[in-house]
N, C-alpha and C. Protein backbone atom coordinates (compact mmCIF):
# COMPACT_ATOMS: atom_id res chain seq x y z
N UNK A 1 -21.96 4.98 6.55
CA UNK A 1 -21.88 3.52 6.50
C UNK A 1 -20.70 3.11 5.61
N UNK A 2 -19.98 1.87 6.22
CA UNK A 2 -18.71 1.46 5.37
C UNK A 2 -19.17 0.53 4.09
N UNK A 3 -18.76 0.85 2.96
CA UNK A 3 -18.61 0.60 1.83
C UNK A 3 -17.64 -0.28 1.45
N UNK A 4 -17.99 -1.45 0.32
CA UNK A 4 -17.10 -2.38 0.32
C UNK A 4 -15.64 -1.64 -0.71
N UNK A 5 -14.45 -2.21 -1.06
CA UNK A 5 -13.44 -2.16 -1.62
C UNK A 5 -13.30 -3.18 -2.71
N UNK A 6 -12.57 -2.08 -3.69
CA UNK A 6 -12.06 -3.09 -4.88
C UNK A 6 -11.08 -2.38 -5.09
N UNK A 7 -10.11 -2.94 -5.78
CA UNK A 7 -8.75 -2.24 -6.61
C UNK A 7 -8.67 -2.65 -7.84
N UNK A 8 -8.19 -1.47 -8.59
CA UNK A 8 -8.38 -1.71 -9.93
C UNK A 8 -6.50 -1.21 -10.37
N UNK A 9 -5.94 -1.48 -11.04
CA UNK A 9 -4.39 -1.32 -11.67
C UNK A 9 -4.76 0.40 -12.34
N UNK A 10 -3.45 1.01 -11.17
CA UNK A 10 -2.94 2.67 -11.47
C UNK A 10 -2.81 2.26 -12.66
N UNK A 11 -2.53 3.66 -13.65
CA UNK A 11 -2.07 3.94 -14.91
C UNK A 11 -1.98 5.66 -14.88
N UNK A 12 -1.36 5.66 -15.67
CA UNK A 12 -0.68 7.20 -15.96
C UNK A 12 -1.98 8.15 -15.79
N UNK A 13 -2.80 7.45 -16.36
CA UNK A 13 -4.32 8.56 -16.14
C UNK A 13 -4.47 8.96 -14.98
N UNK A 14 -3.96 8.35 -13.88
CA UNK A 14 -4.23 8.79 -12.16
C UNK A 14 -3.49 9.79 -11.69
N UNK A 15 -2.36 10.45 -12.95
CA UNK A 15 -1.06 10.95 -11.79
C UNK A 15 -2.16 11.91 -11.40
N UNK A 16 -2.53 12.96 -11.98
CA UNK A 16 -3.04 13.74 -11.23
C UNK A 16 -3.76 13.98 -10.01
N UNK A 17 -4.41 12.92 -10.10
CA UNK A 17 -5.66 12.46 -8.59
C UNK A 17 -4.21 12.10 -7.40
N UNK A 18 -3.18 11.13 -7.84
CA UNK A 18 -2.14 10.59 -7.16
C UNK A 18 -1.70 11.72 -6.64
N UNK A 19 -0.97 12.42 -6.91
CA UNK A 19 0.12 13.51 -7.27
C UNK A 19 -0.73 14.64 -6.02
N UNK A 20 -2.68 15.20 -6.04
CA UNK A 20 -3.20 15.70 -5.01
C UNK A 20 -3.38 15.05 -4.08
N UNK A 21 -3.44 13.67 -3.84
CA UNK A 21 -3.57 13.37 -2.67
C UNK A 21 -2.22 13.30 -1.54
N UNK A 22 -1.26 12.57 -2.79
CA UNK A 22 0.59 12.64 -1.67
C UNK A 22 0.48 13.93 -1.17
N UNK A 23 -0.12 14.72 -1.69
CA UNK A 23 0.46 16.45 -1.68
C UNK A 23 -0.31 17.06 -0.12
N UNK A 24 -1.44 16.22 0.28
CA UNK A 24 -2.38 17.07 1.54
C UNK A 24 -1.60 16.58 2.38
N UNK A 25 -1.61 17.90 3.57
CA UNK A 25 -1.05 17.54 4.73
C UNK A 25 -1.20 16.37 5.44
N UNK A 26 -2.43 15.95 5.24
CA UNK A 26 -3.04 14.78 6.22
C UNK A 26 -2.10 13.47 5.92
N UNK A 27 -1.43 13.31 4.65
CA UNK A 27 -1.27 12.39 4.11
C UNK A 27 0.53 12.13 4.14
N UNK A 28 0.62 13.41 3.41
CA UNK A 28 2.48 13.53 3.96
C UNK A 28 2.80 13.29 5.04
N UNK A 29 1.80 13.97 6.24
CA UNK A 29 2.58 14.26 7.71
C UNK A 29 2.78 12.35 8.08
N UNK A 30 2.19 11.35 7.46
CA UNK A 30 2.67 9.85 7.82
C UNK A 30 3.38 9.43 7.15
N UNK A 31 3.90 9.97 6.05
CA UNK A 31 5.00 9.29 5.21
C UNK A 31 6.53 9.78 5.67
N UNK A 32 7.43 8.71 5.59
CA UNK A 32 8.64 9.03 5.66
C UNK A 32 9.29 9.97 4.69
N UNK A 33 8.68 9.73 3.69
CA UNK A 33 9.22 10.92 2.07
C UNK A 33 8.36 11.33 2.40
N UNK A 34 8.64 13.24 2.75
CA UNK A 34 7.25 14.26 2.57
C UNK A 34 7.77 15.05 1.54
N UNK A 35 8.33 14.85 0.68
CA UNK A 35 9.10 15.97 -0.05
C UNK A 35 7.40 15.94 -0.68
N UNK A 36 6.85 17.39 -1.49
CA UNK A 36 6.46 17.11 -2.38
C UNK A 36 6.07 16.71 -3.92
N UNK A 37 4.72 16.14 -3.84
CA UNK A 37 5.06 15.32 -5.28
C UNK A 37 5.04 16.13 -6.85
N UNK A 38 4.95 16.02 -7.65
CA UNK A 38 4.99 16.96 -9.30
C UNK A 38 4.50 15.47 -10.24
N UNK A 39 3.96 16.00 -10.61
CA UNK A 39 3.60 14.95 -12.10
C UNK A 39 4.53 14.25 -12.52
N UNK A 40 5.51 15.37 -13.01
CA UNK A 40 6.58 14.78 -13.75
C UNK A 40 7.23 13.74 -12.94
N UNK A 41 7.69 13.85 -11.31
CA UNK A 41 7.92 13.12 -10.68
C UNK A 41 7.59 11.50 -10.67
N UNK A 42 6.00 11.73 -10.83
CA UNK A 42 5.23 10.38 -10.80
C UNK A 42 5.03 9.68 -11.84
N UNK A 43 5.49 10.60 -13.12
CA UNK A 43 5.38 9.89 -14.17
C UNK A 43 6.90 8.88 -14.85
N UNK A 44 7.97 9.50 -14.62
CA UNK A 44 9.28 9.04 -14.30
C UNK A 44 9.07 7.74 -13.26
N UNK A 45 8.43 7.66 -12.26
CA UNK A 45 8.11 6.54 -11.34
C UNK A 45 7.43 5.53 -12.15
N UNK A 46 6.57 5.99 -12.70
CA UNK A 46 5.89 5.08 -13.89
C UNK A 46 6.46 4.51 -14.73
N UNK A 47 7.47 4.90 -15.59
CA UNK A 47 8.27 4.37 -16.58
C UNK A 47 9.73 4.00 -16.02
N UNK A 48 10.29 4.31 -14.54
CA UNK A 48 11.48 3.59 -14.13
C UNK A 48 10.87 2.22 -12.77
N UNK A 49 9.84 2.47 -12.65
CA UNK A 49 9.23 1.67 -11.64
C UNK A 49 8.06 0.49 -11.73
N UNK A 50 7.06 1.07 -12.18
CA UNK A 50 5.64 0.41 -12.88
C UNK A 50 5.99 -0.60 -13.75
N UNK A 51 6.62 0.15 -15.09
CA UNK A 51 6.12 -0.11 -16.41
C UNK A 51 7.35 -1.48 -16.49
N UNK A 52 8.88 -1.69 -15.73
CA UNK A 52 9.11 -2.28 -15.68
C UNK A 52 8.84 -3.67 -14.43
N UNK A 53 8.38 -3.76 -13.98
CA UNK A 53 7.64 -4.61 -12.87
C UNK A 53 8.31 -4.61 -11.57
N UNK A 54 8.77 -3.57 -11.26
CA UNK A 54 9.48 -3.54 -9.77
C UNK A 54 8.81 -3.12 -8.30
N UNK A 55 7.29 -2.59 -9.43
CA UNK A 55 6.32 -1.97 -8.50
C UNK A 55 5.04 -2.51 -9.02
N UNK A 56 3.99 -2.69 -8.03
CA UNK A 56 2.39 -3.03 -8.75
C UNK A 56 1.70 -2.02 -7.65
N UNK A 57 0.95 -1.29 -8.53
CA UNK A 57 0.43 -0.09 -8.45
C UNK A 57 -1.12 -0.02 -8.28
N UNK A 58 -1.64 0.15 -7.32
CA UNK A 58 -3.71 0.37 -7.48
C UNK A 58 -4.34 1.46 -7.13
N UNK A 59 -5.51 1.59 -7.44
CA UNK A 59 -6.28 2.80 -7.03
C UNK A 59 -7.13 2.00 -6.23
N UNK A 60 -7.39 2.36 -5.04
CA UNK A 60 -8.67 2.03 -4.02
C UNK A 60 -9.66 2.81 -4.58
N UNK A 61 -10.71 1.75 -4.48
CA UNK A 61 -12.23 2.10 -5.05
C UNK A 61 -13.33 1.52 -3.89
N UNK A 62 -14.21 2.64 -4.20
CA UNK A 62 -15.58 1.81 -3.86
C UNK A 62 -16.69 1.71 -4.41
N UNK A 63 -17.44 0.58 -4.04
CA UNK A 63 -18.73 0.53 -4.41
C UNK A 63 -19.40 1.04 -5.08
N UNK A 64 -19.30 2.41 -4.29
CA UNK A 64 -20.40 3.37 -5.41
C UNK A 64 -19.20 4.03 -6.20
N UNK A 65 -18.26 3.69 -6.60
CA UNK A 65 -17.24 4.08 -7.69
C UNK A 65 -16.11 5.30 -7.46
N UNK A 66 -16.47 5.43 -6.02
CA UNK A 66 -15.49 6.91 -5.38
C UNK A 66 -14.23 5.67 -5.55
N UNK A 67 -12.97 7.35 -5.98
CA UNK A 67 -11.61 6.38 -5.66
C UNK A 67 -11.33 7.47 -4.27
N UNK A 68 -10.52 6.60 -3.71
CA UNK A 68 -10.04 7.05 -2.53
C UNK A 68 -8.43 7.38 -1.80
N UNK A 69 -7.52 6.45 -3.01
CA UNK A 69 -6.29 5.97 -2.63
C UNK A 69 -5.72 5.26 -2.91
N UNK A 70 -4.28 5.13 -2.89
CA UNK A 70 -4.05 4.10 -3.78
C UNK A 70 -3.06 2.66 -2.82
N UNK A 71 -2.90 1.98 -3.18
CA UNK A 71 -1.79 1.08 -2.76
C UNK A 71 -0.78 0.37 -3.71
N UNK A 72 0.06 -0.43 -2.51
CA UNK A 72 1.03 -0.77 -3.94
C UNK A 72 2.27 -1.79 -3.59
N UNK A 73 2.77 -2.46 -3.95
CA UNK A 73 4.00 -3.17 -3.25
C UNK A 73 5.04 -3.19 -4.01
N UNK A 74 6.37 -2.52 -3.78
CA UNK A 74 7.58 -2.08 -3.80
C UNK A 74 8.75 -2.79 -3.77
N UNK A 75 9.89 -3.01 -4.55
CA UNK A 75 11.17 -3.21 -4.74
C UNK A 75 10.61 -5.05 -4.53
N UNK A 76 9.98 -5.35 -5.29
CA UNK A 76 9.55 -6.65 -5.17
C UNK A 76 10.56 -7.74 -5.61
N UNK A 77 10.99 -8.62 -4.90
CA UNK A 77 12.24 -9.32 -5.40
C UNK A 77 11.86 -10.82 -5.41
N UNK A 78 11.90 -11.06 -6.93
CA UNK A 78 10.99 -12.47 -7.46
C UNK A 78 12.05 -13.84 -6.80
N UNK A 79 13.30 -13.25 -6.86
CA UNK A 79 14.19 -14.35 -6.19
C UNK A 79 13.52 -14.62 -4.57
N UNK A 80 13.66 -13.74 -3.57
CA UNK A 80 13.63 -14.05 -2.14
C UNK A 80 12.05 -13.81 -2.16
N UNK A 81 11.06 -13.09 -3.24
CA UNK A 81 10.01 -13.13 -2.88
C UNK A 81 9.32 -12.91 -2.05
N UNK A 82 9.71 -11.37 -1.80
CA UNK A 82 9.26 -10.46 -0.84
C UNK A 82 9.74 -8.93 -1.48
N UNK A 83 8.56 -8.28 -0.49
CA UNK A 83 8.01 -7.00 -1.22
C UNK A 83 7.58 -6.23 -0.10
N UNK A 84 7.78 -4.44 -0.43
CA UNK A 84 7.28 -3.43 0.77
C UNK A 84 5.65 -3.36 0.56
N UNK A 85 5.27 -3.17 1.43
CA UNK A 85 3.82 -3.22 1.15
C UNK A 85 3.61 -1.43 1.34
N UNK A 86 2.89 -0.29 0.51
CA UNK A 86 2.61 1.15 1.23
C UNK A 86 1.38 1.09 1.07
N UNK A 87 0.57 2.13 1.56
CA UNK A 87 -1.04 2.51 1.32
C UNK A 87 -0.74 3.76 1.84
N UNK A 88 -2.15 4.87 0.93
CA UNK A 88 -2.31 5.83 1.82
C UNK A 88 -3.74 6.30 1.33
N UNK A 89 -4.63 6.37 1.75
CA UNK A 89 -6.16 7.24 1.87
C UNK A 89 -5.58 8.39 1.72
N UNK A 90 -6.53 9.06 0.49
CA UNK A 90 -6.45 10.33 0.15
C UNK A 90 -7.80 11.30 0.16
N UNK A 91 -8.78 10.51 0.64
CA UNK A 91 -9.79 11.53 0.98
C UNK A 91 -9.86 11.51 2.35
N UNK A 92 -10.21 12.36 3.21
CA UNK A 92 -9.91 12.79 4.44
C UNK A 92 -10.99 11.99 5.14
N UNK A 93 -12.26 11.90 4.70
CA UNK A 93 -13.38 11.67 5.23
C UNK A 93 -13.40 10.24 4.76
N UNK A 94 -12.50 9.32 4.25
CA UNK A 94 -12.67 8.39 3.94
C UNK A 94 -11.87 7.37 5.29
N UNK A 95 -10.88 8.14 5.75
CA UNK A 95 -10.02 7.74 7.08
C UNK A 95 -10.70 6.93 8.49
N UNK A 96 -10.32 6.39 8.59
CA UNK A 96 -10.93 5.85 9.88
C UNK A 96 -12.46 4.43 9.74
N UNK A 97 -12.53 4.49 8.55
CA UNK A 97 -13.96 3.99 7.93
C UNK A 97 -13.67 2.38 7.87
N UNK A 98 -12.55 1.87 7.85
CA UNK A 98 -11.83 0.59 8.09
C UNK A 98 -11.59 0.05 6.33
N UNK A 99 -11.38 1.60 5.43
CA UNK A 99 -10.83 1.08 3.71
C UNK A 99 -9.72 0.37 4.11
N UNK A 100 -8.90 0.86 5.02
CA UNK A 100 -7.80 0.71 4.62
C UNK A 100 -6.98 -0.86 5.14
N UNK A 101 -7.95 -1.64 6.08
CA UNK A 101 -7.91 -3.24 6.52
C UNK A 101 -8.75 -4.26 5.10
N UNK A 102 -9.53 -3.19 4.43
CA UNK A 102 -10.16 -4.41 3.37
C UNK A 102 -9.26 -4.21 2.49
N UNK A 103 -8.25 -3.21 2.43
CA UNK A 103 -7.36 -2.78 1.31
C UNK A 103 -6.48 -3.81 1.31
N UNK A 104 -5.45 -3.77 2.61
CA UNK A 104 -4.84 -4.67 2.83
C UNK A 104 -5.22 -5.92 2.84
N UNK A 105 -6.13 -6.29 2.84
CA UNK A 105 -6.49 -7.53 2.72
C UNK A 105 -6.36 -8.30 1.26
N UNK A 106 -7.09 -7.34 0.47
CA UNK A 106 -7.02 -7.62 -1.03
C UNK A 106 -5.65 -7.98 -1.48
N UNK A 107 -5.20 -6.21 -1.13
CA UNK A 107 -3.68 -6.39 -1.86
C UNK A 107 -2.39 -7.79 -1.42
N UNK A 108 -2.97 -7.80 -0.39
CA UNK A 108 -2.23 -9.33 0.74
C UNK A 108 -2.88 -11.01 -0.41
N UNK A 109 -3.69 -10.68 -0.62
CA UNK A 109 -4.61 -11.66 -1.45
C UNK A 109 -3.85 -11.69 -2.78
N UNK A 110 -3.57 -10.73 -3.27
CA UNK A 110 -2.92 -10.48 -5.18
C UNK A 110 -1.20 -11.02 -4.31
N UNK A 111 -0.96 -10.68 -3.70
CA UNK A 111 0.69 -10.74 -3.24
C UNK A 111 0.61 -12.41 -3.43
N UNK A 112 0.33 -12.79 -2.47
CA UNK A 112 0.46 -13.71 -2.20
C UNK A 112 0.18 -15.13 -3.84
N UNK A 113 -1.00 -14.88 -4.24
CA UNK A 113 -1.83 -15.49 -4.67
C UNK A 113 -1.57 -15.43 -6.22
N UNK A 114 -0.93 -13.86 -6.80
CA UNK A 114 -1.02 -13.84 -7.97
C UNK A 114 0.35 -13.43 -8.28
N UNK A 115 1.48 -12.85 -7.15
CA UNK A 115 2.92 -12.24 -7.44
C UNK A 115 3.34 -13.47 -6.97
N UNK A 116 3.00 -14.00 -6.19
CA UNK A 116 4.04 -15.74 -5.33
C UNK A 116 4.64 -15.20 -4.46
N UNK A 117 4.39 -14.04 -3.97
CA UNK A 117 5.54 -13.77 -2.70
C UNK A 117 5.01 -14.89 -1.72
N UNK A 118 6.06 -14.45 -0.44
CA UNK A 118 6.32 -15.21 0.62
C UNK A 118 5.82 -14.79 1.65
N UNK A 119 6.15 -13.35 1.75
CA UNK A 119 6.59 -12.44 2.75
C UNK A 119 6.53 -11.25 2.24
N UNK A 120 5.76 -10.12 2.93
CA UNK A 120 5.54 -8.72 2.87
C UNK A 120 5.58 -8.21 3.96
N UNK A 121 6.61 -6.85 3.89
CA UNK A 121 7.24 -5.76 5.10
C UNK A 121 6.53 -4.62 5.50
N UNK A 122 6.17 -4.01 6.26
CA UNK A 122 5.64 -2.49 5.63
C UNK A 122 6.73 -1.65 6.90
N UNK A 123 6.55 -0.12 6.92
CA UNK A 123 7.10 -0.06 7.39
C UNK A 123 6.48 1.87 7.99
N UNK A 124 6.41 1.83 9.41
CA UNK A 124 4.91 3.14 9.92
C UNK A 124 5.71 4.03 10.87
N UNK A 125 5.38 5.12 10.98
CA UNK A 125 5.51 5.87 11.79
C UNK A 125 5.00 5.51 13.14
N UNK A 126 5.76 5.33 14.31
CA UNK A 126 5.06 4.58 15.14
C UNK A 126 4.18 5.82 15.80
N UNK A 127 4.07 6.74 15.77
CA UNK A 127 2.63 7.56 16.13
C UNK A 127 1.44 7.58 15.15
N UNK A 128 1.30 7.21 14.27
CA UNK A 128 0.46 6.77 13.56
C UNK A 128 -0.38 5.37 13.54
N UNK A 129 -1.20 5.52 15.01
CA UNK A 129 -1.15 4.47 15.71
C UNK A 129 -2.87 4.18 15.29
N UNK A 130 -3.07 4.49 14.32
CA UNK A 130 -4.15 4.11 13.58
C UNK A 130 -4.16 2.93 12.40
N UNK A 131 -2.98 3.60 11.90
CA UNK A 131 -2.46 2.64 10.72
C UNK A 131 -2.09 1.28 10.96
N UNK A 132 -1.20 1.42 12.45
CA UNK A 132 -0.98 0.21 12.99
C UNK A 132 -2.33 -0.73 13.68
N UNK A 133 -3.26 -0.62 14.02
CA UNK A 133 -4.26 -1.17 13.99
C UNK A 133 -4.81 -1.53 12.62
N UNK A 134 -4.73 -0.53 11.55
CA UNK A 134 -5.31 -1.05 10.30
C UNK A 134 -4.36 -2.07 9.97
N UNK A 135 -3.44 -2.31 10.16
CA UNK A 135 -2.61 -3.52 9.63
C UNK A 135 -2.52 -4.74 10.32
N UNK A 136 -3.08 -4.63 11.71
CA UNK A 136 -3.30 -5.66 12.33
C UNK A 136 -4.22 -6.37 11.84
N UNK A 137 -5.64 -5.64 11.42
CA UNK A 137 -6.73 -6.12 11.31
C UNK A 137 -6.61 -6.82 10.32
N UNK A 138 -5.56 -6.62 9.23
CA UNK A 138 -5.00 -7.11 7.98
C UNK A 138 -4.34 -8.51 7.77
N UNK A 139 -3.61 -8.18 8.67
CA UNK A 139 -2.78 -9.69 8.86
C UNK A 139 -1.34 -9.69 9.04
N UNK A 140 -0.75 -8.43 9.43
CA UNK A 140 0.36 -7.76 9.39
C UNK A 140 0.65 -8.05 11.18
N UNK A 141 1.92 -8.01 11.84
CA UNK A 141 2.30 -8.36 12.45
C UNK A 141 3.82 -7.93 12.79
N UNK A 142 3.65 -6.60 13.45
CA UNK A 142 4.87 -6.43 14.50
C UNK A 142 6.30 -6.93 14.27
N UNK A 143 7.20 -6.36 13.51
CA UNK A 143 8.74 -7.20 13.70
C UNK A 143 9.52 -6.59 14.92
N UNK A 144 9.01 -7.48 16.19
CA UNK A 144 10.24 -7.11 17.47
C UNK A 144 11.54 -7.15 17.26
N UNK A 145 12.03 -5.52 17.77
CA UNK A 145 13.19 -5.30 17.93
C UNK A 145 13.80 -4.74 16.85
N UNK A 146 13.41 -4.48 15.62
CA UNK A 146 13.49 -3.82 14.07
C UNK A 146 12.92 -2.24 14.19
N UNK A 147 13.70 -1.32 14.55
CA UNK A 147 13.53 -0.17 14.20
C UNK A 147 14.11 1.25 13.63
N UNK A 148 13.70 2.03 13.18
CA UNK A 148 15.17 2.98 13.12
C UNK A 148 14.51 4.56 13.19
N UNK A 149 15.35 5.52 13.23
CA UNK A 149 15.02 6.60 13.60
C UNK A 149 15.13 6.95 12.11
N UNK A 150 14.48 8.06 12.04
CA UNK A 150 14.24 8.96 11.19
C UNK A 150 14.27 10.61 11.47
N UNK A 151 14.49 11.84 10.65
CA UNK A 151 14.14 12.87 10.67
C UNK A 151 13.49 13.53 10.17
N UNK A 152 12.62 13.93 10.18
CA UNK A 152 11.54 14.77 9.76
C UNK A 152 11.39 15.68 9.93
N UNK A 153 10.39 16.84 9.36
CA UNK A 153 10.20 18.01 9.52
C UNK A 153 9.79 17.99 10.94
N UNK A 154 8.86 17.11 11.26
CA UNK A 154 8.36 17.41 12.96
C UNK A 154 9.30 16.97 13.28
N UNK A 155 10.98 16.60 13.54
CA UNK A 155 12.11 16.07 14.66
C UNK A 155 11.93 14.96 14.68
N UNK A 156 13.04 14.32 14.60
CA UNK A 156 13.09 12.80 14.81
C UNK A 156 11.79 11.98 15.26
N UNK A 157 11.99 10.77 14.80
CA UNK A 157 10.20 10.33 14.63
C UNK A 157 11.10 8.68 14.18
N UNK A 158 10.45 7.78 15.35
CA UNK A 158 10.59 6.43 15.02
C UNK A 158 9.60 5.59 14.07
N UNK A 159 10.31 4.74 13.48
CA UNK A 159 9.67 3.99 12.19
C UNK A 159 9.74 2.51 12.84
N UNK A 160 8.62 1.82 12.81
CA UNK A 160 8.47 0.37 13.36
C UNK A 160 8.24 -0.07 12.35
N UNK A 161 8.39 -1.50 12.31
CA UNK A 161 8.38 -2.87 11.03
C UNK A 161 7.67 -3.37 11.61
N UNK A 162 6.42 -3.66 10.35
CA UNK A 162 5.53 -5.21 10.39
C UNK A 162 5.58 -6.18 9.24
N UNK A 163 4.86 -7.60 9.34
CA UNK A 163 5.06 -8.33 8.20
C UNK A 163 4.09 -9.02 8.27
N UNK A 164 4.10 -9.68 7.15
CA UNK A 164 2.93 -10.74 6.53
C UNK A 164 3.37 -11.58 6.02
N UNK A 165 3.54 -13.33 6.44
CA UNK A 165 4.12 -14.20 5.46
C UNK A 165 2.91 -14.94 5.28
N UNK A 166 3.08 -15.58 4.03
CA UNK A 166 2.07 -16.33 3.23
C UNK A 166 1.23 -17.49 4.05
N UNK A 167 2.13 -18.24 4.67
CA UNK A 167 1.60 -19.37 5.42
C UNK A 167 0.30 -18.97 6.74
N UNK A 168 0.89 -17.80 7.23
CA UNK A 168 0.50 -17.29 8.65
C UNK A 168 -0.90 -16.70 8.00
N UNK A 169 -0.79 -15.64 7.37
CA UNK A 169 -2.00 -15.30 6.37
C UNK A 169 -2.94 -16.06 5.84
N UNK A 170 -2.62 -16.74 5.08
CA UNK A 170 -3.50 -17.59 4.84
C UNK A 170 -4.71 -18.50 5.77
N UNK A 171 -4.30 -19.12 6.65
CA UNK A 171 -4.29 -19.73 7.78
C UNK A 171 -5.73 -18.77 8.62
N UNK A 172 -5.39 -17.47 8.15
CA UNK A 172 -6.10 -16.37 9.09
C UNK A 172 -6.85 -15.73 8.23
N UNK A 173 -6.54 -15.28 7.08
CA UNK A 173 -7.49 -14.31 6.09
C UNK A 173 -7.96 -14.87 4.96
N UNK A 174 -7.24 -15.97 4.31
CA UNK A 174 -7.33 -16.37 3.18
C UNK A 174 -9.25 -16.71 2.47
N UNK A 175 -9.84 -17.09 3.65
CA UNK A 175 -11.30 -17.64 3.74
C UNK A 175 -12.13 -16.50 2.91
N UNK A 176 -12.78 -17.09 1.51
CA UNK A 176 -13.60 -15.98 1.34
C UNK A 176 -13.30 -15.09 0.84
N UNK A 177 -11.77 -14.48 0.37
CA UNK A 177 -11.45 -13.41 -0.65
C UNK A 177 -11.40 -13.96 -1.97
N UNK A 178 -11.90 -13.21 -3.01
CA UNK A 178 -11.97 -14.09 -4.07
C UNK A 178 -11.34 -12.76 -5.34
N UNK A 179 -10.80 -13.01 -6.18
CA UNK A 179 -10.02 -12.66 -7.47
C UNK A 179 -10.38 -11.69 -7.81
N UNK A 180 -11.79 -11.72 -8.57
CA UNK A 180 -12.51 -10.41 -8.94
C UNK A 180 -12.66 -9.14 -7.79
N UNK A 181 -11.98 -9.35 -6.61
CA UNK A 181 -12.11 -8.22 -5.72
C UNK A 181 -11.06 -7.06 -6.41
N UNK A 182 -10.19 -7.73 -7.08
CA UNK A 182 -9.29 -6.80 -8.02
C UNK A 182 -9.39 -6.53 -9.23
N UNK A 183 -9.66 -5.53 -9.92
CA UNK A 183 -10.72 -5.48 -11.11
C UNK A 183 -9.99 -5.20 -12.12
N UNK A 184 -9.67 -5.90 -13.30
CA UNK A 184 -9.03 -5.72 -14.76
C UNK A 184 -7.26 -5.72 -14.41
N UNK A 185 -7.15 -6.56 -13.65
CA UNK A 185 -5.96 -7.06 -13.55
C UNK A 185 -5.04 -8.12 -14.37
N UNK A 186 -4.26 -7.94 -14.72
CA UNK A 186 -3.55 -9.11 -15.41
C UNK A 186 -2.59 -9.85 -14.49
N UNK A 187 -2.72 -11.29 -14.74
CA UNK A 187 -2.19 -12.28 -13.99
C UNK A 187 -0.46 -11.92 -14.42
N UNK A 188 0.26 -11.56 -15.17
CA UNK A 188 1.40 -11.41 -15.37
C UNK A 188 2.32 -10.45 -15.39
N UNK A 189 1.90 -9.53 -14.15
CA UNK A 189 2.33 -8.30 -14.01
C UNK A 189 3.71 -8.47 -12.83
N UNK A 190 4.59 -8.14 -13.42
CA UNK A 190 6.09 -8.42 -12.86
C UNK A 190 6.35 -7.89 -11.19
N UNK A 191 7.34 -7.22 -11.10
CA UNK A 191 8.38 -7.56 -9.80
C UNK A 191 7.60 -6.11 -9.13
N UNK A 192 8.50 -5.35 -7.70
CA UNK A 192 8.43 -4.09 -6.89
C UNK A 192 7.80 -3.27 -6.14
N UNK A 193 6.80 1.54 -3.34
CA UNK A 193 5.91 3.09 -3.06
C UNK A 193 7.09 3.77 -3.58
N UNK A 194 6.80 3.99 -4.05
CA UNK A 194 7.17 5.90 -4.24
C UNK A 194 8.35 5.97 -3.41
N UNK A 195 9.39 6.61 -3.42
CA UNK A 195 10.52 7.15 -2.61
C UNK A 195 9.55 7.90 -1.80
N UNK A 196 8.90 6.82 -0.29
CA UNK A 196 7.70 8.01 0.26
C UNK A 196 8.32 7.29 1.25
């Protein structure tokens, strides 16, 4: 049975949990960066990325207190006010369970609501045609005609663009999400995934 979602703000205490989940196959084989990850890696991300506000960082949680994954929105630019949106489920058995549409939802909720963006990008492997349903269900939306190739260990592999602007969102999801869905958050957390 599906379990509700909360997000609570990464901190250095996670690299490790972070650091095993980038690292399973299940999880790399959808990211554009599969290099793998090292602590030290993620902790350098923390103090050139996090700690100055270019990134806002979460752990997916549930209910009964399992974490699962994290999310996060990237190279956030307070001028044009827009930001990459990433996610990735790191327990295997947690996949498919629909975390990852209440995820987005939340994190679409803090964007909007508590960073002032406008507009959020993400950006999928277009065979990862799961994810792209989870982002529909979200509020994310297809950018026709925006694509680019990539190379990967499996051979070239196309990357499709979706988005989320504030007005359109709202309009559609806004009903009913409320603040405390994000837990020990501070309202004044600055600008900015992972080189993933």
């Amino acid at each position: 049975m599906s379990k509700t979602v909360h997000l609570r703000p990464m901190t250095t205490a996670d690299t490790a949990k972070i650091v095993a989940w980038r690292n399973k196959d299940f999880v790399r084989h959808n990211f554009i960066y599969q290099e793998p990850f090292t602590e030290a890696g993620h902790l350098a991300w923390i103090r050139s990325q996090v700690e100055p506000g270019h990134v806002v960082q979460f752990i997916i949680c549930l209910d009964d207190g399992r974490e699962i994954g994290s999310v996060y929105f990237r190279d956030i630019d307070r001028e044009k006010k827009t930001a990459e949106y990433g996610i990735f489920i790191g327990e295997e058995d947690a996949v498919g369970c629909g975390y990852g549409s209440q995820t987005a939802k939340l994190a679409l909720a803090y964007a909007f609501g508590t960073l002032g963006l406008r507009r959020v990008f993400l950006r999928f492997l277009e065979e990862n045609v799961g994810a792209r349903i989870s982002y529909e269900r979200a509020g994310f939306h297809l950018i026709e005609g925006k694509e680019e190739i990539v190379s990967l260990r499996q051979g070239e592999r196309r990357v499709l663009f979706m988005e989320s602007d504030e007005d359109t969102w709202r309009e559609a999801y806004a009903t009913g999400l409320q603040a405390q869905s994000i837990v020990g958050m501070k309202t004044n957390i600055g600008n900015g995934e992972e080189d993933e």
